[in-house]
Protein backbone atom coordinates (compact mmCIF):
# COMPACT_ATOMS: atom_id res chain seq x y z
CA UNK A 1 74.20 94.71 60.43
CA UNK A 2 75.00 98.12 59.05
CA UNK A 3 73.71 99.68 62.57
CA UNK A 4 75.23 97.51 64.42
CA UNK A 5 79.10 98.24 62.56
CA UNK A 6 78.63 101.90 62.59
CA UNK A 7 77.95 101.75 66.11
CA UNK A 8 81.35 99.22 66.34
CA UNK A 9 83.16 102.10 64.47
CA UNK A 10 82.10 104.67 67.24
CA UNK A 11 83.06 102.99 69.86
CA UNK A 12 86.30 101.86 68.51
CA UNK A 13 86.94 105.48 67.45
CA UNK A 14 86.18 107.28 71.02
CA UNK A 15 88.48 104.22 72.38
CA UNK A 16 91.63 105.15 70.66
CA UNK A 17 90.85 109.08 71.27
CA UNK A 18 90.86 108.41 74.90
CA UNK A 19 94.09 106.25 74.43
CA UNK A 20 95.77 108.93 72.06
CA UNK A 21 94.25 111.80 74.88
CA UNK A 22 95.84 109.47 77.67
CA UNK A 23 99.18 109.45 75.67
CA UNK A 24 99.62 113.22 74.82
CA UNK A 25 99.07 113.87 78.65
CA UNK A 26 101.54 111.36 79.97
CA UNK A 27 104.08 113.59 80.81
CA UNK A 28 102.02 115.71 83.19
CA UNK A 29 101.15 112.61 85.18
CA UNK A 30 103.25 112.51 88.54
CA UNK A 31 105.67 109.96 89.07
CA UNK A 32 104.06 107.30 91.22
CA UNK A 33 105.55 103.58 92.94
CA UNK A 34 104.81 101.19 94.98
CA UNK A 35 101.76 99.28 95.86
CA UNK A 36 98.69 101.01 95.90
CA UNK A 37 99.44 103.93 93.10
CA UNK A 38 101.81 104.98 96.11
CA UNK A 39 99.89 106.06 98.28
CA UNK A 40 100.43 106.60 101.90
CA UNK A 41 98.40 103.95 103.98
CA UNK A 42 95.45 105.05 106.07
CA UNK A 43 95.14 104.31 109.93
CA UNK A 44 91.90 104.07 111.35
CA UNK A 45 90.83 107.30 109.89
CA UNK A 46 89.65 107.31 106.31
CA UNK A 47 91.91 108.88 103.81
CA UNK A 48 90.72 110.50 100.13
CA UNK A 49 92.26 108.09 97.95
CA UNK A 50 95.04 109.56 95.22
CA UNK A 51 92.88 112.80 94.52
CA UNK A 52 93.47 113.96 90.91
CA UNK A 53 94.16 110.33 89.74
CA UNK A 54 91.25 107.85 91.20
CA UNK A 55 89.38 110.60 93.00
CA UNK A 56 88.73 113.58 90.67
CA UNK A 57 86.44 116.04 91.39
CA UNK A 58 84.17 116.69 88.35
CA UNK A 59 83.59 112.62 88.32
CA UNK A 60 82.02 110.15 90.34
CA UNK A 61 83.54 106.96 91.47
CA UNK A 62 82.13 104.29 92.86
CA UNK A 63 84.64 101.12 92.82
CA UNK A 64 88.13 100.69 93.39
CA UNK A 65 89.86 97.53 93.17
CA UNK A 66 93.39 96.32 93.02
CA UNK A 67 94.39 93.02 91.52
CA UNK A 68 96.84 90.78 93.75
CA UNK A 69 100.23 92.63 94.37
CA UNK A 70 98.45 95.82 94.34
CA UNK A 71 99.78 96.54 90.94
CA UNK A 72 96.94 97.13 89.08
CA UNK A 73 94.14 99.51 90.07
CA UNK A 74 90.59 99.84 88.29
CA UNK A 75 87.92 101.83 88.79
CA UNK A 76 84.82 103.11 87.56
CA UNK A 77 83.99 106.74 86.09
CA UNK A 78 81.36 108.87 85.75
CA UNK A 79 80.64 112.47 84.85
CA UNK A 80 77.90 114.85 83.63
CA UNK A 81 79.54 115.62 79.82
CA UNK A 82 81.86 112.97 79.68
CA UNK A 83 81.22 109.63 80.32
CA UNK A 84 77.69 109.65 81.35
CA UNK A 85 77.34 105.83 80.94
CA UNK A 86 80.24 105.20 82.86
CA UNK A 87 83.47 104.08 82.00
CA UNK A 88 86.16 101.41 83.53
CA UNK A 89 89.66 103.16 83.68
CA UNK A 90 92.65 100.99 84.42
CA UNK A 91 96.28 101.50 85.64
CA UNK A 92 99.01 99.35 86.37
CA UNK A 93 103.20 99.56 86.75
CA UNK A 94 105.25 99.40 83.81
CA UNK A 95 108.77 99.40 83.83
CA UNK A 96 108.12 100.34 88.03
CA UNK A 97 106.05 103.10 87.76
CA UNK A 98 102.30 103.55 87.32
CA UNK A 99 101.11 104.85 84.23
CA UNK A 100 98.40 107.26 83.54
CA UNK A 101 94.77 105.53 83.57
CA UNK A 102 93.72 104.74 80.53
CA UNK A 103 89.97 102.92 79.33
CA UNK A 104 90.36 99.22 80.21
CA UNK A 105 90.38 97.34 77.10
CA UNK A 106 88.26 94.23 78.55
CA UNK A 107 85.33 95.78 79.86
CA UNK A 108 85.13 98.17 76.45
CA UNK A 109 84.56 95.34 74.56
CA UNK A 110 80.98 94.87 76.70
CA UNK A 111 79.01 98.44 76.13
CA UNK A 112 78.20 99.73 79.42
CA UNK A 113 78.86 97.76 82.41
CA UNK A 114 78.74 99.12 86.19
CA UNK A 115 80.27 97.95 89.59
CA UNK A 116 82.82 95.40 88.22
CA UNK A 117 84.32 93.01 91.18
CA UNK A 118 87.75 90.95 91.60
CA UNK A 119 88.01 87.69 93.21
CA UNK A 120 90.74 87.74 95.67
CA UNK A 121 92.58 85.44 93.80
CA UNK A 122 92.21 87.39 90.71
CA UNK A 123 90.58 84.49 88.93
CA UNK A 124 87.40 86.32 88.33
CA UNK A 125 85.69 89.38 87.20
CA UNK A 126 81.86 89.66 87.99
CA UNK A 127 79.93 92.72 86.46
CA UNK A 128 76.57 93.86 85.73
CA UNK A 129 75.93 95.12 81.99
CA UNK A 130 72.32 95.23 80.41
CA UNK A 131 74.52 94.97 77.09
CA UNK A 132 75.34 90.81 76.93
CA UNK A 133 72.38 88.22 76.12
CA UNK A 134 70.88 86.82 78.77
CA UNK A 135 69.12 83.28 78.71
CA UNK A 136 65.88 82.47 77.80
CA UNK A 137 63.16 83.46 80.08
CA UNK A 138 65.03 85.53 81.93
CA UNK A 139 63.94 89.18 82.87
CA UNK A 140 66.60 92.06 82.25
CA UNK A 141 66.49 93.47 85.75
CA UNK A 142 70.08 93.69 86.68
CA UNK A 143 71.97 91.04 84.90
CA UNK A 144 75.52 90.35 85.99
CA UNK A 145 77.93 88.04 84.32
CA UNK A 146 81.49 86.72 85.57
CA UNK A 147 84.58 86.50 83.18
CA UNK A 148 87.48 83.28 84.70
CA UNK A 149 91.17 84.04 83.99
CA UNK A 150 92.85 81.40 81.50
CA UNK A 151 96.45 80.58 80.61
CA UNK A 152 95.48 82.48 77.22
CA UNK A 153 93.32 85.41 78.68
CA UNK A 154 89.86 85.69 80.21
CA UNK A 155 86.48 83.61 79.07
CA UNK A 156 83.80 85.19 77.23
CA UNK A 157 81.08 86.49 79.69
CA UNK A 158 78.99 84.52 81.50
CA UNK A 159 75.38 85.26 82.29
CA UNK A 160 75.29 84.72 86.49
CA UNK A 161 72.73 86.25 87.85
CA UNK A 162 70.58 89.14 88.62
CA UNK A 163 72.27 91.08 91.00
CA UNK A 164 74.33 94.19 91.10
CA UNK A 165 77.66 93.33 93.01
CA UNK A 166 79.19 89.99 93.85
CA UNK A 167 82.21 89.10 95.94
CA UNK A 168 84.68 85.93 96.61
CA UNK A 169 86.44 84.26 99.39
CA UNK A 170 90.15 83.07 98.96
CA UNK A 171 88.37 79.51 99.06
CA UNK A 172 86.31 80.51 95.88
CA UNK A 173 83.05 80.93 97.50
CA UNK A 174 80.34 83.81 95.85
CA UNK A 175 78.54 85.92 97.90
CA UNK A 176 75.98 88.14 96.22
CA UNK A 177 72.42 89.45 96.95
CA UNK A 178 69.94 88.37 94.54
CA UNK A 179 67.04 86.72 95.79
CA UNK A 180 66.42 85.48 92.62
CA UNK A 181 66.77 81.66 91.02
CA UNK A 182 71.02 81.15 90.64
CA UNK A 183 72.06 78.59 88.36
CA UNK A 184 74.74 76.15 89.15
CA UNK A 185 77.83 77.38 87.64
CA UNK A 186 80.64 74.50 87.10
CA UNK A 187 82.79 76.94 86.96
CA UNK A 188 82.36 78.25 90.51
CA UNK A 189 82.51 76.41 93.53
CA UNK A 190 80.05 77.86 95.43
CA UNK A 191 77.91 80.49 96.11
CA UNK A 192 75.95 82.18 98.70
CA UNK A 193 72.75 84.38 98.26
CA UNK A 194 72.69 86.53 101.12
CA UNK A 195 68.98 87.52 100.61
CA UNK A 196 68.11 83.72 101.87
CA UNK A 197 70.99 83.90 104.85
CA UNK A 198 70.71 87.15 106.39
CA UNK A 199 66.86 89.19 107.69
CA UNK A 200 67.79 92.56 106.04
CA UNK A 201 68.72 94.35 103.17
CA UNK A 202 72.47 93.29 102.57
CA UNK A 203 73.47 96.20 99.70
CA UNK A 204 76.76 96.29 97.63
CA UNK A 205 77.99 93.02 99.66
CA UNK A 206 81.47 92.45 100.45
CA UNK A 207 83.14 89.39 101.82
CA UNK A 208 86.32 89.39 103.47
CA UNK A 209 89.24 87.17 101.79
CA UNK A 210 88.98 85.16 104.64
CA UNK A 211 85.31 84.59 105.17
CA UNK A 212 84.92 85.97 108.63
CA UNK A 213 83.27 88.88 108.07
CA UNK A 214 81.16 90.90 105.77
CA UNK A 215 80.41 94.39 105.03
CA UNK A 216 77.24 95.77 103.43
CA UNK A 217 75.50 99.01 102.98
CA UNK A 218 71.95 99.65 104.59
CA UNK A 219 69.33 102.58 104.62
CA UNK A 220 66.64 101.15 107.03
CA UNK A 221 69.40 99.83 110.04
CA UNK A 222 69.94 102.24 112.56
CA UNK A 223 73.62 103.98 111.75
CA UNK A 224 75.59 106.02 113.47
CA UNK A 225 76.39 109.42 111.61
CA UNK A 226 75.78 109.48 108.11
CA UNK A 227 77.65 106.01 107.14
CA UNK A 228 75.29 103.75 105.65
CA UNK A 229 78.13 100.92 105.74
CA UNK A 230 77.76 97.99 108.07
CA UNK A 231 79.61 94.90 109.27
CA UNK A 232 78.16 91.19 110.75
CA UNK A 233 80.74 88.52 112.06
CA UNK A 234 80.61 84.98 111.03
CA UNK A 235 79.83 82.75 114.18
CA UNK A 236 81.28 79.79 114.56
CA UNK A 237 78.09 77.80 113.52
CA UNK A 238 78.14 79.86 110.48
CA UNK A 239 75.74 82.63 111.39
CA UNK A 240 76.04 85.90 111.26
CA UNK A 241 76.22 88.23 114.42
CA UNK A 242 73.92 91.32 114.51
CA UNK A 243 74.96 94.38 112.13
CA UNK A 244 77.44 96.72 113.52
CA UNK A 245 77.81 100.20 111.84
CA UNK A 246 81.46 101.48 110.61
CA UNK A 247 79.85 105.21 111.37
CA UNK A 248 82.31 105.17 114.71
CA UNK A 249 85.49 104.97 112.45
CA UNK A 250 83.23 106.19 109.10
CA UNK A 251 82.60 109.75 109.40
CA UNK A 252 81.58 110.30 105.83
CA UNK A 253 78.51 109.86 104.05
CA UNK A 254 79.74 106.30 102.71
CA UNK A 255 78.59 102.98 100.88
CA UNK A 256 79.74 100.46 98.28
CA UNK A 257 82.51 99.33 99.93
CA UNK A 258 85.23 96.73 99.05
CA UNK A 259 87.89 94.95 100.45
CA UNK A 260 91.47 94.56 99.38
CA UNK A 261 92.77 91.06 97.97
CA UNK A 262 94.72 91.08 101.22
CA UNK A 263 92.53 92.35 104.09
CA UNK A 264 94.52 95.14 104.88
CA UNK A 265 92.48 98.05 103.99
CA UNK A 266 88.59 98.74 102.55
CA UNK A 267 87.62 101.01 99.98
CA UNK A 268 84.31 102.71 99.69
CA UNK A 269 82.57 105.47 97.81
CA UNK A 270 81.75 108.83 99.57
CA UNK A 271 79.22 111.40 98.88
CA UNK A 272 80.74 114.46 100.96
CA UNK A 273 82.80 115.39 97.80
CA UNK A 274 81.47 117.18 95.06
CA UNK A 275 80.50 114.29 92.90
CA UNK A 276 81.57 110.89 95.18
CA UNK A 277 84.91 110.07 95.48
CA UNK A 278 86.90 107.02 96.66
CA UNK A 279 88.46 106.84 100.36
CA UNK A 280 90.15 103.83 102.08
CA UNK A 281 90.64 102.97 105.44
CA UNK A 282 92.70 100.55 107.36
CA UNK A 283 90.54 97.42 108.11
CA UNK A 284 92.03 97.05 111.67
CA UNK A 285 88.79 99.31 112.28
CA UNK A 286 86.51 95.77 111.72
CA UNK A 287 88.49 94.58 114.40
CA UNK A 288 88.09 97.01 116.63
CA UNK A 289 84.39 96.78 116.76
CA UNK A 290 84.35 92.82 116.75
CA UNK A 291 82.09 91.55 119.24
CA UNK A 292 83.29 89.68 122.21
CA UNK A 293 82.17 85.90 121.87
């Protein structure tokens, strides 16, 4: 018990010195509006996304997500003397302009947690952490838990599954690659394990809102360039069409990707910067290499 609230008081203390760092620093940090930390949208070549602010060069980050309205933005942080575990930032407009990011206070309260992953609708957070109980009889491989939005705040965790990243439709339907026993969740509608749908390795999965496509990261499929990111087609029977790589729009040395709450635009983590930044891209390019039917 005495461990455990020393190690409370730590945590709690490196919180609030990040919060009072954040604060001391706020009036260096540029003034930004409009959706997407206002930014300039991409075309169909990939942008860096707002170096110095999501994309920094002495960290590496991996996910970038934006809640409904584009008015919130979090991402995950790492470096090599500061925050070695990771950390979740988070920023967001007040009173019409974004603020600096600061530690997000919800995924603090979990220890270390890594790739966390927005429903569309904004209803749910799924992230993997190795610091939450999991159930009886269950190994710790790669636990991941999902959090639902209430009218007074979000649930306590629950443990989901073992898998690493996890994504929804706008119809509330899970797609994640486990290949592992799921429980039934009440709470969910439904959900799809890719590893039983799909003959290859479907990495980092990422459905569109809409359902009609998905986009996945690969070593073994044959890519073009250095983009390890691929994209299969629903069918209208509900298969998938073979995997087509991004590397014709994708020039960089990219995976873990994501899709916006609206379809407009995917995010995904490059290596060609010094550490692995973030870079987005309009997702007209999914279109573009569409197979005829």
């Amino acid at each position: 018990m005495c461990l455990r609230f020393h190690l409370l008081v730590i945590v709690a203390s490196a919180f609030f010195a990040a919060i009072s760092c954040a604060q001391v620093a706020e009036s260096d940090f540029p003034i930004l509006k409009g959706p997407y930390l206002g930014q300039k949208p991409p075309g169909i070549t990939p942008e860096l996304f707002a170096p110095g602010i999501v994309s920094i060069d002495k960290y590496s980050e991996f996910v970038c997500i934006f809640t409904p309205g584009a008015e919130e933005c979090v991402f995950d942080c790492y470096g090599d003397d500061e925050y070695q575990e990771g950390a979740i930032f988070t920023t967001r407009i007040e009173n019409g302009k974004w603020i600096k990011p600061e530690i997000h206070k919800l995924f603090a309260e979990f220890g270390d947690v890594f790739l966390p992953t927005l429903s569309p609708d904004g209803q749910y957070w799924f992230f993997t952490t190795k610091a939450l109980p999991i159930p009886e009889g269950t190994q710790r491989i790669i636990p991941m838990y999902f959090m639902k939005k209430t009218e007074t705040g979000w649930t306590e965790p629950k443990y989901f599954a073992q898998s690493i990243h996890a994504s929804a439709t706008l119809d509330g339907t899970v797609f994640l690659n486990s290949g592992r026993k799921i429980e039934p969740h009440s709470d969910l509608k439904a959900v799809v394990d890719l590893s039983e749908s799909v003959p290859f390795d479907a990495g980092h999965s990422v459905i569109s809102p809409d359902g009609s496509y998905l986009i996945f990261d690969n070593n073994e499929l044959a890519r073009n360039g250095d983009c390890k990111l691929f994209v299969i087609y629903k069918n209208n029977d509900d298969s998938w069409t073979a995997p087509v790589s991004l590397g014709e729009y994708i020039k960089q040395h990219a995976f873990c990707a994501w899709v916006t709450y609206d379809g407009k635009y995917i995010f995904f983590h490059s290596l060609d910067g010094p550490k692995g930044d973030i870079y987005w891209v309009s997702a007209e390019i999914v279109e573009r290499l569409r197979p005829e039917e």
